[in-house]
PDB file of N, CA and C in Angstrom:
ATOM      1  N   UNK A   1      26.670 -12.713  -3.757  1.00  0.00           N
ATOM      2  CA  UNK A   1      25.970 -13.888  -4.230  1.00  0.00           C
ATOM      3  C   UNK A   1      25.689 -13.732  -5.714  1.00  0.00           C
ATOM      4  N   UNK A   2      25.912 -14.479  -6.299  1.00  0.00           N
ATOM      5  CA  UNK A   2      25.681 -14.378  -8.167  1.00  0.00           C
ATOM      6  C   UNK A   2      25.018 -16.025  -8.233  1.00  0.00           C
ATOM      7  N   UNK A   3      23.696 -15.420  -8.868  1.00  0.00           N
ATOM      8  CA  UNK A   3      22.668 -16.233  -9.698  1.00  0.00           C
ATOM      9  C   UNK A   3      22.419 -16.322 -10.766  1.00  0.00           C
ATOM     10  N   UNK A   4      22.101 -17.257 -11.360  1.00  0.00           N
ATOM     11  CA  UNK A   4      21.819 -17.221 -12.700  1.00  0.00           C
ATOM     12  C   UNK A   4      20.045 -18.194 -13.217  1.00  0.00           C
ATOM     13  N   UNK A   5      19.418 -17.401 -14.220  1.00  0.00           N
ATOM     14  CA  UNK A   5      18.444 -17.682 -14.345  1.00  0.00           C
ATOM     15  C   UNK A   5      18.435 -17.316 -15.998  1.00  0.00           C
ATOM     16  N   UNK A   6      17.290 -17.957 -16.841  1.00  0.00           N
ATOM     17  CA  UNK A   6      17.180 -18.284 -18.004  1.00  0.00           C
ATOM     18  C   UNK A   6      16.339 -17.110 -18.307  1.00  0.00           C
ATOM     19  N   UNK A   7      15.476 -16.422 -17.488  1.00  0.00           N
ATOM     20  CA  UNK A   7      14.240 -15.487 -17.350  1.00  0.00           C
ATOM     21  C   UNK A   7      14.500 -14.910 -16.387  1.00  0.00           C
ATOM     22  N   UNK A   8      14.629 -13.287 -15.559  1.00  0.00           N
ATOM     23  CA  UNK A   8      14.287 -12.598 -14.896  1.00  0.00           C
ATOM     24  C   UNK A   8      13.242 -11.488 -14.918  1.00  0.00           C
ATOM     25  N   UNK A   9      12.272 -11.979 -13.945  1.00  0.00           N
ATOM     26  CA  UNK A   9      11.452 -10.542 -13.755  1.00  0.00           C
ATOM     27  C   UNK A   9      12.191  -9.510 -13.138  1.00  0.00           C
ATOM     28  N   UNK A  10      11.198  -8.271 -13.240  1.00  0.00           N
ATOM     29  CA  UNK A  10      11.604  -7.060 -12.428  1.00  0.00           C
ATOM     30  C   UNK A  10      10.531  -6.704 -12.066  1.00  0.00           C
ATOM     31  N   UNK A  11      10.500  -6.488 -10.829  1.00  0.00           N
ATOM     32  CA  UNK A  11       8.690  -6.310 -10.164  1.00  0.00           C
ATOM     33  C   UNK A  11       9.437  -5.425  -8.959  1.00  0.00           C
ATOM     34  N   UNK A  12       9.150  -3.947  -9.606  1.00  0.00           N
ATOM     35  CA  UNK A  12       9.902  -3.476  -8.942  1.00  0.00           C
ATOM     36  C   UNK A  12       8.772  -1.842  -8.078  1.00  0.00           C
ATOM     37  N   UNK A  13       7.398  -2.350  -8.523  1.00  0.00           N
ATOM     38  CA  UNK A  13       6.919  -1.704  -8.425  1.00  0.00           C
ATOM     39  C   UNK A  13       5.101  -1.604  -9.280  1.00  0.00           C
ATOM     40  N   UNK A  14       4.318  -0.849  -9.647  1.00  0.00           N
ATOM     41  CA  UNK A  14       3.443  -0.934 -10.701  1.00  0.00           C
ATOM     42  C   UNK A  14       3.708  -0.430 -11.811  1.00  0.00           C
ATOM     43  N   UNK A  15       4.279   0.711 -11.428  1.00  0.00           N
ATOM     44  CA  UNK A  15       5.686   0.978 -13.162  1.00  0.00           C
ATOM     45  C   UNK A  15       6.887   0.700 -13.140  1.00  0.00           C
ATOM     46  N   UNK A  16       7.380   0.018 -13.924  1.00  0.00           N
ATOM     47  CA  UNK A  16       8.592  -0.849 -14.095  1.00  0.00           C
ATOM     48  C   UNK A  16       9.387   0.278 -14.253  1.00  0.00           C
ATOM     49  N   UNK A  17      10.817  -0.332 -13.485  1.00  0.00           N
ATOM     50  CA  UNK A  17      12.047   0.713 -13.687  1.00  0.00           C
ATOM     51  C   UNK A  17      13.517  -0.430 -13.989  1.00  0.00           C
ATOM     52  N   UNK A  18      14.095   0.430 -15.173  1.00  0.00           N
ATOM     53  CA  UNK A  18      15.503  -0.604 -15.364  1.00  0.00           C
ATOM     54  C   UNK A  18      16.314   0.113 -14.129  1.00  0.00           C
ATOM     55  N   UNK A  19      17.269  -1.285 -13.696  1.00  0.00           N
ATOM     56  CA  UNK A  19      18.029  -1.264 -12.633  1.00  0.00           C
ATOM     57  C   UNK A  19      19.090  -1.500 -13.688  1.00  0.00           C
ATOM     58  N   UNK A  20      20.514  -0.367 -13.697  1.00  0.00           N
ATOM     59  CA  UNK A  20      21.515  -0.163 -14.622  1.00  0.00           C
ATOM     60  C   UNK A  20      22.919  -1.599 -14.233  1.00  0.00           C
ATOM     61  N   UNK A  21      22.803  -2.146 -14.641  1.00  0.00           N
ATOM     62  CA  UNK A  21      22.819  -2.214 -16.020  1.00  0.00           C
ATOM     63  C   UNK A  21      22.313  -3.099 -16.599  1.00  0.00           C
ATOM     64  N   UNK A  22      20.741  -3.060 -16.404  1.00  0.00           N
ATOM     65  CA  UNK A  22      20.436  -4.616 -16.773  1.00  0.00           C
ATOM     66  C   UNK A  22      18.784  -4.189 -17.402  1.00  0.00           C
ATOM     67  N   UNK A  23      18.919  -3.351 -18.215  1.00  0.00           N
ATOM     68  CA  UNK A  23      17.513  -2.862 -18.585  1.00  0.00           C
ATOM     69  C   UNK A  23      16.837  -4.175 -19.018  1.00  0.00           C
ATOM     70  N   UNK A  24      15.421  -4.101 -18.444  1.00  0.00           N
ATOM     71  CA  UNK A  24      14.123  -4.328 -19.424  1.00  0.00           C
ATOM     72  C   UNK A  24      14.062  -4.338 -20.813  1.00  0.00           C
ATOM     73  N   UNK A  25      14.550  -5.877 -21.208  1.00  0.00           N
ATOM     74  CA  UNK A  25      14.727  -5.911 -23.114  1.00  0.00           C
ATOM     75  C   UNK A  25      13.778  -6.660 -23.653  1.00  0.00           C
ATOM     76  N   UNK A  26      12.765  -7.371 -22.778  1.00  0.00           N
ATOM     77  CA  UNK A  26      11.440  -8.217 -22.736  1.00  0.00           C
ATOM     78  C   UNK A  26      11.451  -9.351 -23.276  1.00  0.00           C
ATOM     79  N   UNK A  27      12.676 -10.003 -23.293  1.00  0.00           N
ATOM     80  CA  UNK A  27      13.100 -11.266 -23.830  1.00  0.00           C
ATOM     81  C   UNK A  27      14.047 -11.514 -22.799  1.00  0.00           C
ATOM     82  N   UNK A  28      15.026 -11.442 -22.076  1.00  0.00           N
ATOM     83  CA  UNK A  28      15.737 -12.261 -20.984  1.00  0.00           C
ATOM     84  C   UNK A  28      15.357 -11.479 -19.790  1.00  0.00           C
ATOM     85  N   UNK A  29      15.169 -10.524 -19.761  1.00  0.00           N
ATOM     86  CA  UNK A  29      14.945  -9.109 -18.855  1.00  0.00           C
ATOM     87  C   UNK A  29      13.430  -8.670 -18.627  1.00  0.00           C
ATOM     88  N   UNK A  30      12.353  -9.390 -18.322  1.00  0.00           N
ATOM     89  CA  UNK A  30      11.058  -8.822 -18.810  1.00  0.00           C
ATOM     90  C   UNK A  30      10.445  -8.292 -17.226  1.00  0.00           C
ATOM     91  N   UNK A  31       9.511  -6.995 -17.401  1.00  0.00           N
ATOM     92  CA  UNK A  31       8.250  -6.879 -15.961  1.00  0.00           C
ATOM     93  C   UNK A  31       7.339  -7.401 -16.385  1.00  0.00           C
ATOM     94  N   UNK A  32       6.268  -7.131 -15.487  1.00  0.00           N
ATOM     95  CA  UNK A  32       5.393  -8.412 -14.921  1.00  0.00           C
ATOM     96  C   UNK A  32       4.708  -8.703 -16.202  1.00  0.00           C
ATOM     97  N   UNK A  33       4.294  -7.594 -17.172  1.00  0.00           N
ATOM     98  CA  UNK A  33       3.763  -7.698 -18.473  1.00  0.00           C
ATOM     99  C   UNK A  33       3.843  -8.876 -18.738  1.00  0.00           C
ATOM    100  N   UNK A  34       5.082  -9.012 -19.207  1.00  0.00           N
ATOM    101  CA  UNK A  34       6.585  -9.581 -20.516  1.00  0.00           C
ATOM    102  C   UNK A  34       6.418 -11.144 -19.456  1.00  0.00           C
ATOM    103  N   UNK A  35       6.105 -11.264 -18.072  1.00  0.00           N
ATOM    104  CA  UNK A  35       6.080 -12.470 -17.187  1.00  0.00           C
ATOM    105  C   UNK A  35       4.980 -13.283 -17.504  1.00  0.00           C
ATOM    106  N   UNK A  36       3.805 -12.498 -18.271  1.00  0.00           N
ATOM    107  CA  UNK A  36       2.848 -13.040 -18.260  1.00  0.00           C
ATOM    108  C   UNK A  36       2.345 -13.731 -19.597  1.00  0.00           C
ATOM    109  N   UNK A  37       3.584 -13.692 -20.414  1.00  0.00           N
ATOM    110  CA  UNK A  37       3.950 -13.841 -21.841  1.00  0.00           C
ATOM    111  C   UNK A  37       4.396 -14.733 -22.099  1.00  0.00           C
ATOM    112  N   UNK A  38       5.602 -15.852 -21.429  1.00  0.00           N
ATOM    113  CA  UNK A  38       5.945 -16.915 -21.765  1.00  0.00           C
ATOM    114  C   UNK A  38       5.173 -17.803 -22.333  1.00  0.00           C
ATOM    115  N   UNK A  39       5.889 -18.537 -23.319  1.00  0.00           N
ATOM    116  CA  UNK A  39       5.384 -19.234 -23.935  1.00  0.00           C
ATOM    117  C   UNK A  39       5.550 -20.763 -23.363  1.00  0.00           C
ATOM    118  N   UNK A  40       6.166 -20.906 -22.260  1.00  0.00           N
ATOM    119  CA  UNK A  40       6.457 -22.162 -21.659  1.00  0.00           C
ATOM    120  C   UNK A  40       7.271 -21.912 -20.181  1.00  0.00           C
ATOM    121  N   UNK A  41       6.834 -22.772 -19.532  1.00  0.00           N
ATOM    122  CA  UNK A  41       7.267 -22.448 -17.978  1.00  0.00           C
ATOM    123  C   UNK A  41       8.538 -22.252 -18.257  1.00  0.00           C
ATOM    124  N   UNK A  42       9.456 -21.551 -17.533  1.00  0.00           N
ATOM    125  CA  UNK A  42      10.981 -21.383 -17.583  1.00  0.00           C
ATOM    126  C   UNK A  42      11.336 -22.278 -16.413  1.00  0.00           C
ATOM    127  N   UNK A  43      12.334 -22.873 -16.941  1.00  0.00           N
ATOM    128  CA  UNK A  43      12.958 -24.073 -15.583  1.00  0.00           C
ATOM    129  C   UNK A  43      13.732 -23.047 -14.409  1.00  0.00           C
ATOM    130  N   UNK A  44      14.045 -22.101 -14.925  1.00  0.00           N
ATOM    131  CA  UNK A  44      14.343 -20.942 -13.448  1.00  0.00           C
ATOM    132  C   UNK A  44      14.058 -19.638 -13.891  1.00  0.00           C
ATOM    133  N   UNK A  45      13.849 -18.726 -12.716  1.00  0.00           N
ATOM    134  CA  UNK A  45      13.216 -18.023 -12.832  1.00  0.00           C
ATOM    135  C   UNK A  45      13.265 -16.936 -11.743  1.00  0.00           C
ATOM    136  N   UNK A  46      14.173 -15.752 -11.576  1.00  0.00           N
ATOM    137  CA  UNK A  46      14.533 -14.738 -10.928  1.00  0.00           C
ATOM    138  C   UNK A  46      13.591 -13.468 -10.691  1.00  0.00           C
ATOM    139  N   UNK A  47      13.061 -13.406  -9.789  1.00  0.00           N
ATOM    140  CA  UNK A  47      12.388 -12.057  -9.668  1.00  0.00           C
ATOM    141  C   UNK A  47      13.198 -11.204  -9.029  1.00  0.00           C
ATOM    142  N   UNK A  48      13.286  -9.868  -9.147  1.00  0.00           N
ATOM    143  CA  UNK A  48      13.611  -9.260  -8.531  1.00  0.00           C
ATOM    144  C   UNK A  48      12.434  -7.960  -7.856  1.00  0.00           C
ATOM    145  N   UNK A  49      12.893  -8.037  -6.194  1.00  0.00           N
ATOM    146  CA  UNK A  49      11.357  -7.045  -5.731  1.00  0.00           C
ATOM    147  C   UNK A  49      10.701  -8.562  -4.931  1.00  0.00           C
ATOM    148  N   UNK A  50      10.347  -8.230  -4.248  1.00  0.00           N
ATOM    149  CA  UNK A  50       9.370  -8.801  -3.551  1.00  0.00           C
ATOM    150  C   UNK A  50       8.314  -8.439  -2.871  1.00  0.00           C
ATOM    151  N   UNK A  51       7.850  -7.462  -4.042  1.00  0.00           N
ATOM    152  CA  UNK A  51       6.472  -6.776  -3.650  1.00  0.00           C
ATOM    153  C   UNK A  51       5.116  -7.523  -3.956  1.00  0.00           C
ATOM    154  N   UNK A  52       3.670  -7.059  -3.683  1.00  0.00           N
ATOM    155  CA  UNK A  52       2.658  -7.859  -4.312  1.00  0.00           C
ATOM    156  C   UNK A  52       2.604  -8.806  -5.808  1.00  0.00           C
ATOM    157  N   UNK A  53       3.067  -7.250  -6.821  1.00  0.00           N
ATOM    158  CA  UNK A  53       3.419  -8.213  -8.075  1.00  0.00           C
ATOM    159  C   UNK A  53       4.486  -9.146  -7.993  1.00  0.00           C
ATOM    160  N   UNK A  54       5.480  -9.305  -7.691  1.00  0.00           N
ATOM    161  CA  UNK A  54       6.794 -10.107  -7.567  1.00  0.00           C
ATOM    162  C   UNK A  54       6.405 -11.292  -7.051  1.00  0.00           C
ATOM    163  N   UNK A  55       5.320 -11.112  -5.759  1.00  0.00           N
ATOM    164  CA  UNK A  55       5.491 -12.562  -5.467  1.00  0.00           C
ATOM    165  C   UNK A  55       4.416 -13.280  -6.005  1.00  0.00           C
ATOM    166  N   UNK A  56       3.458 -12.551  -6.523  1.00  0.00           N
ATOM    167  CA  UNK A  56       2.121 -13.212  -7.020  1.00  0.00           C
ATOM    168  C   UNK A  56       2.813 -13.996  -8.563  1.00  0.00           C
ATOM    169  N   UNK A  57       3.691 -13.344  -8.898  1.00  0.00           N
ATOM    170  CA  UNK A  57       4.298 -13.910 -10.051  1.00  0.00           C
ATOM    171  C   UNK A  57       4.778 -15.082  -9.880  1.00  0.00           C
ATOM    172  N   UNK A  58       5.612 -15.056  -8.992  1.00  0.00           N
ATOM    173  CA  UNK A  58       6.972 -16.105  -8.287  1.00  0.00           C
ATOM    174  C   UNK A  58       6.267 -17.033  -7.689  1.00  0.00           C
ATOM    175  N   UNK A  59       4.657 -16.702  -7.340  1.00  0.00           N
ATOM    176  CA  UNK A  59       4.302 -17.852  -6.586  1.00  0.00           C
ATOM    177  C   UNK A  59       3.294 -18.625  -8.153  1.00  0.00           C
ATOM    178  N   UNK A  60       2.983 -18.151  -8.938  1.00  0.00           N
ATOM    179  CA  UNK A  60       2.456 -18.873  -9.861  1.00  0.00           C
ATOM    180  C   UNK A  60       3.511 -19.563 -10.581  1.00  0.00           C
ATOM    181  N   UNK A  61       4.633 -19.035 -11.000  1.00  0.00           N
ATOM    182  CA  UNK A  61       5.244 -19.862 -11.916  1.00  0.00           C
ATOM    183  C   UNK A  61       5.763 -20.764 -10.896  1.00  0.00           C
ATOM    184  N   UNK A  62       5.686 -20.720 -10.039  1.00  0.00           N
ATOM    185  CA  UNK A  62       6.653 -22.107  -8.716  1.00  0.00           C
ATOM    186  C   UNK A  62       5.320 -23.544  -8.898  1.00  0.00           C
ATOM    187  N   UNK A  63       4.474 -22.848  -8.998  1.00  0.00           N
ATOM    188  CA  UNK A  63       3.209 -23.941  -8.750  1.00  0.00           C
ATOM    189  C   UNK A  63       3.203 -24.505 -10.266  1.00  0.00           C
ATOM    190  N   UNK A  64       3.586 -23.832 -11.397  1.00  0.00           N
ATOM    191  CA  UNK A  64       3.481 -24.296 -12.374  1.00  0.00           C
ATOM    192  C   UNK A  64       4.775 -25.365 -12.788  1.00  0.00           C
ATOM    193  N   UNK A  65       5.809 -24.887 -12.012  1.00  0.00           N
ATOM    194  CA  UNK A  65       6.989 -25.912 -11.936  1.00  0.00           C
ATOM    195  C   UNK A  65       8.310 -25.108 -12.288  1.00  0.00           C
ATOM    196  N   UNK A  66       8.352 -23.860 -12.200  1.00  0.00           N
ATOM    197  CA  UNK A  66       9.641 -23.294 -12.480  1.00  0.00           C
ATOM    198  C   UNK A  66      10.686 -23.109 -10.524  1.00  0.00           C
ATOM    199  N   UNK A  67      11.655 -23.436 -11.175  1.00  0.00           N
ATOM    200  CA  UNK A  67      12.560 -22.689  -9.547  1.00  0.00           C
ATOM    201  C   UNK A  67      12.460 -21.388  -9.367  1.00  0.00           C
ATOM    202  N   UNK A  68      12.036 -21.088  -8.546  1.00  0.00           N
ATOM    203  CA  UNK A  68      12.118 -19.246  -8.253  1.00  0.00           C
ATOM    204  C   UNK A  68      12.637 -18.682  -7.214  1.00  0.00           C
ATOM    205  N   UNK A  69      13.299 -18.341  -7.438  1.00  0.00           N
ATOM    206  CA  UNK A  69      14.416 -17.348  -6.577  1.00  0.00           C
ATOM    207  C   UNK A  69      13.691 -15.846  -6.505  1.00  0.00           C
ATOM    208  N   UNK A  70      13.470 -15.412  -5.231  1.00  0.00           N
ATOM    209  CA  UNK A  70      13.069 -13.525  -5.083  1.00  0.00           C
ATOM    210  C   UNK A  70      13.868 -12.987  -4.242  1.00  0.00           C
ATOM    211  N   UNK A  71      14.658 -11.575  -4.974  1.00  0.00           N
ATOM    212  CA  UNK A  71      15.864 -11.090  -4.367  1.00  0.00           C
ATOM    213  C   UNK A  71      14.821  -9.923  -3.899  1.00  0.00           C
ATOM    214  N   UNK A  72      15.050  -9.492  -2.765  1.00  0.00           N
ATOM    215  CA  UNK A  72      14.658  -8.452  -2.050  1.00  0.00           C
ATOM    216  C   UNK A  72      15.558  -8.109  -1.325  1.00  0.00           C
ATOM    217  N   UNK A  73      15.273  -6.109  -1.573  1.00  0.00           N
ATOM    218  CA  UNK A  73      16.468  -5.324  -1.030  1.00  0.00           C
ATOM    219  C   UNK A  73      16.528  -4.910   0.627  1.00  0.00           C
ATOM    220  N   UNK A  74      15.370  -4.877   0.618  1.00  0.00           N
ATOM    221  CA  UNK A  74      15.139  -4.463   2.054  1.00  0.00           C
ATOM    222  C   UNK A  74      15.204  -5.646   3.155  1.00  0.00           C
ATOM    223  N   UNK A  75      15.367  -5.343   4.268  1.00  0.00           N
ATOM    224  CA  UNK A  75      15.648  -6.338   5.142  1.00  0.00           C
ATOM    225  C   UNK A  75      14.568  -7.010   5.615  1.00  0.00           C
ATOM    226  N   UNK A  76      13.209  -6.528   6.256  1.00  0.00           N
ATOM    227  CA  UNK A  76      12.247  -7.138   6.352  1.00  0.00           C
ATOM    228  C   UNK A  76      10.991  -7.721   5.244  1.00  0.00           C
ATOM    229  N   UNK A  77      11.040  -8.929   5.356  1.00  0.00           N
ATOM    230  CA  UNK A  77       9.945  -9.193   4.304  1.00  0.00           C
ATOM    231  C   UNK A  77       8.766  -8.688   4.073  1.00  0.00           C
ATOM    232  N   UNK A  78       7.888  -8.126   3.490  1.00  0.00           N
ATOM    233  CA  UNK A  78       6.812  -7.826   3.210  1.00  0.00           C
ATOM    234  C   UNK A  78       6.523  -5.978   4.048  1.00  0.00           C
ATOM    235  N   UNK A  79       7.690  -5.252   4.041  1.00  0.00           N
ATOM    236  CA  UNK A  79       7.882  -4.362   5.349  1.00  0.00           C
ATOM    237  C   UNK A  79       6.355  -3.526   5.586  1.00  0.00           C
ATOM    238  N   UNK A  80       5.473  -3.181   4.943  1.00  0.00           N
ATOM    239  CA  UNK A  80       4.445  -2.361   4.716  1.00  0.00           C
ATOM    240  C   UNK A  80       3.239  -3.183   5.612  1.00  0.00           C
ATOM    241  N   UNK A  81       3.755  -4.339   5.562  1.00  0.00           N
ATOM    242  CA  UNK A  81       2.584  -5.027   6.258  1.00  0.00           C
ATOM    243  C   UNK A  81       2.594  -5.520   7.988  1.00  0.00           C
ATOM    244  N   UNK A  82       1.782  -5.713   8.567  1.00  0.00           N
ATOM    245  CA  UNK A  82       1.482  -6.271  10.069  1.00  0.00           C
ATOM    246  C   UNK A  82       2.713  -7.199  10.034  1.00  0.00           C
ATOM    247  N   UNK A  83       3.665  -7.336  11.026  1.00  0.00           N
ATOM    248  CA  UNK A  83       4.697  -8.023  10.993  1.00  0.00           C
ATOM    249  C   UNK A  83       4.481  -9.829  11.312  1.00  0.00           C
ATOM    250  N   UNK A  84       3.374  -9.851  11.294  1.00  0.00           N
ATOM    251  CA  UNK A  84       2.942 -11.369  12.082  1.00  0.00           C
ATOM    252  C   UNK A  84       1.661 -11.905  10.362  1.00  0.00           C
ATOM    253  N   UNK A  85       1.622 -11.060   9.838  1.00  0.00           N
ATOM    254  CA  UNK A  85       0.963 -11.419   8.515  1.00  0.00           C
ATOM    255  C   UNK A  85       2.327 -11.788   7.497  1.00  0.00           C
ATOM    256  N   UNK A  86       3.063 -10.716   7.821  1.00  0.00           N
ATOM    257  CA  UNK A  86       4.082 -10.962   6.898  1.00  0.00           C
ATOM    258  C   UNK A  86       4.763 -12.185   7.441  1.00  0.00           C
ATOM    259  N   UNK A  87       4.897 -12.467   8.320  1.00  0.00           N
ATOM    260  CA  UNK A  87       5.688 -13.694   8.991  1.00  0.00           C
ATOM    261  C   UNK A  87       4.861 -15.514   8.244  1.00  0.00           C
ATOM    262  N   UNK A  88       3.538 -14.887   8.730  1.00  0.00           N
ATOM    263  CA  UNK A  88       3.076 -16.390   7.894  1.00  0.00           C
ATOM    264  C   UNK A  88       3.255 -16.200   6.470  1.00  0.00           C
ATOM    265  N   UNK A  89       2.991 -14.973   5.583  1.00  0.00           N
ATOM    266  CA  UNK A  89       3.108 -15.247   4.196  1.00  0.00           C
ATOM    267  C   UNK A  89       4.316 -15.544   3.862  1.00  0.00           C
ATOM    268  N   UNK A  90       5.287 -15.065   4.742  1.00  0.00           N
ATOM    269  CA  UNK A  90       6.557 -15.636   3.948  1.00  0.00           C
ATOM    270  C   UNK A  90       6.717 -17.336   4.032  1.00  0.00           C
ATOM    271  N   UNK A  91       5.972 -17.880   5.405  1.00  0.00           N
ATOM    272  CA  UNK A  91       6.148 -19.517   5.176  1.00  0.00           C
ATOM    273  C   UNK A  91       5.284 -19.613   4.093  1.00  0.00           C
ATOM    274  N   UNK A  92       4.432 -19.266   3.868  1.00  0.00           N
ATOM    275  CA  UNK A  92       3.067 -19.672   2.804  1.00  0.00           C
ATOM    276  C   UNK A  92       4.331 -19.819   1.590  1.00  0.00           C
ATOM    277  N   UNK A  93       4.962 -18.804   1.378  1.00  0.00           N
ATOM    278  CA  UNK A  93       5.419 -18.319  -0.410  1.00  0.00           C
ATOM    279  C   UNK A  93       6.294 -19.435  -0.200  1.00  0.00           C
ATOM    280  N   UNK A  94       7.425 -19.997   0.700  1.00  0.00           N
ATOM    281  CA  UNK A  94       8.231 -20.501   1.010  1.00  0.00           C
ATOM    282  C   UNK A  94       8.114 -21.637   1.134  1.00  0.00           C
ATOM    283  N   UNK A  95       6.809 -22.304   1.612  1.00  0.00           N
ATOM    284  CA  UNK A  95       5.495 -23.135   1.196  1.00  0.00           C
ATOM    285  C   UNK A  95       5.406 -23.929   0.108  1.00  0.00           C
ATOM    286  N   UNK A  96       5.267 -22.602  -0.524  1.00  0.00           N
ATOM    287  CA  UNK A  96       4.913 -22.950  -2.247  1.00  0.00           C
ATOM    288  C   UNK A  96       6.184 -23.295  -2.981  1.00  0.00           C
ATOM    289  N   UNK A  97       7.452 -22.801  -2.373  1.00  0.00           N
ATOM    290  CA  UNK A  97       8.267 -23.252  -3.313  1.00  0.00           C
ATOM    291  C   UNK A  97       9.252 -21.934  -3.702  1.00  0.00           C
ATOM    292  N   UNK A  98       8.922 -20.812  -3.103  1.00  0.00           N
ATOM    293  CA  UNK A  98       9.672 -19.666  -3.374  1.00  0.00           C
ATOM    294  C   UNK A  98      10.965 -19.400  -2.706  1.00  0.00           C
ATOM    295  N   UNK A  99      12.544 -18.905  -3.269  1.00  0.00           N
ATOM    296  CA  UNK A  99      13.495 -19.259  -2.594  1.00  0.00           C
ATOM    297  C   UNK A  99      13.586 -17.830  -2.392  1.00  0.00           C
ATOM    298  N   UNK A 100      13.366 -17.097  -0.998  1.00  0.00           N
ATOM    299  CA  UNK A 100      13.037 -15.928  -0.826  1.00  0.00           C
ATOM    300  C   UNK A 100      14.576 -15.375   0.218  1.00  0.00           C
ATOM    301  N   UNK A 101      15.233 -14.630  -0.852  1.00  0.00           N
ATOM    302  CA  UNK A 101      16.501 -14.086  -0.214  1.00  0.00           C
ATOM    303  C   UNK A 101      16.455 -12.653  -0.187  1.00  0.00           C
TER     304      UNK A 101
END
């Protein structure tokens, strides 16, 4: 699957890590920092990670009016959590507007 977005986060964690080959350059490539920096909603908008930060991100800029796409690697959504919590938050995010793959 190949996406394309104007802005990607990387919320890949609470310390940011570049995924090769696509380092953190804080202008097309930014973590959650660099997310919280725009100077204007981005009309799309890629997170990658769909952890706490990732989606708290993905779910603000969706409400603010950007498209957001969240790529997550692992197979179950939210895996750390009660499987029936994670089940409603994913309608909630999904809800809001989050395109959660």
């Amino acid at each position: 699957t190949e996406l394309s977005a104007k802005n990607i986060i990387i919320a890949a964690g609470s310390v940011p890590i570049d995924i090769p080959p696509t380092p953190i350059d804080q202008d097309v490539i930014v973590d959650s920092t660099g997310a919280l920096e725009f100077s204007e909603v981005p009309k799309k908008l890629g997170v990658i990670g769909a952890g706490v930060i990732g989606l708290e991100l993905g779910s603000v800029w969706a409400r603010l009016g950007a498209e957001v796409t969240v790529l997550e690697a692992m197979d179950d959504f939210l895996p750390a959590a009660d499987r029936q919590i994670a089940k409603e938050a994913l309608k909630l995010f999904t809800k809001q507007g989050l395109d959660i793959k």
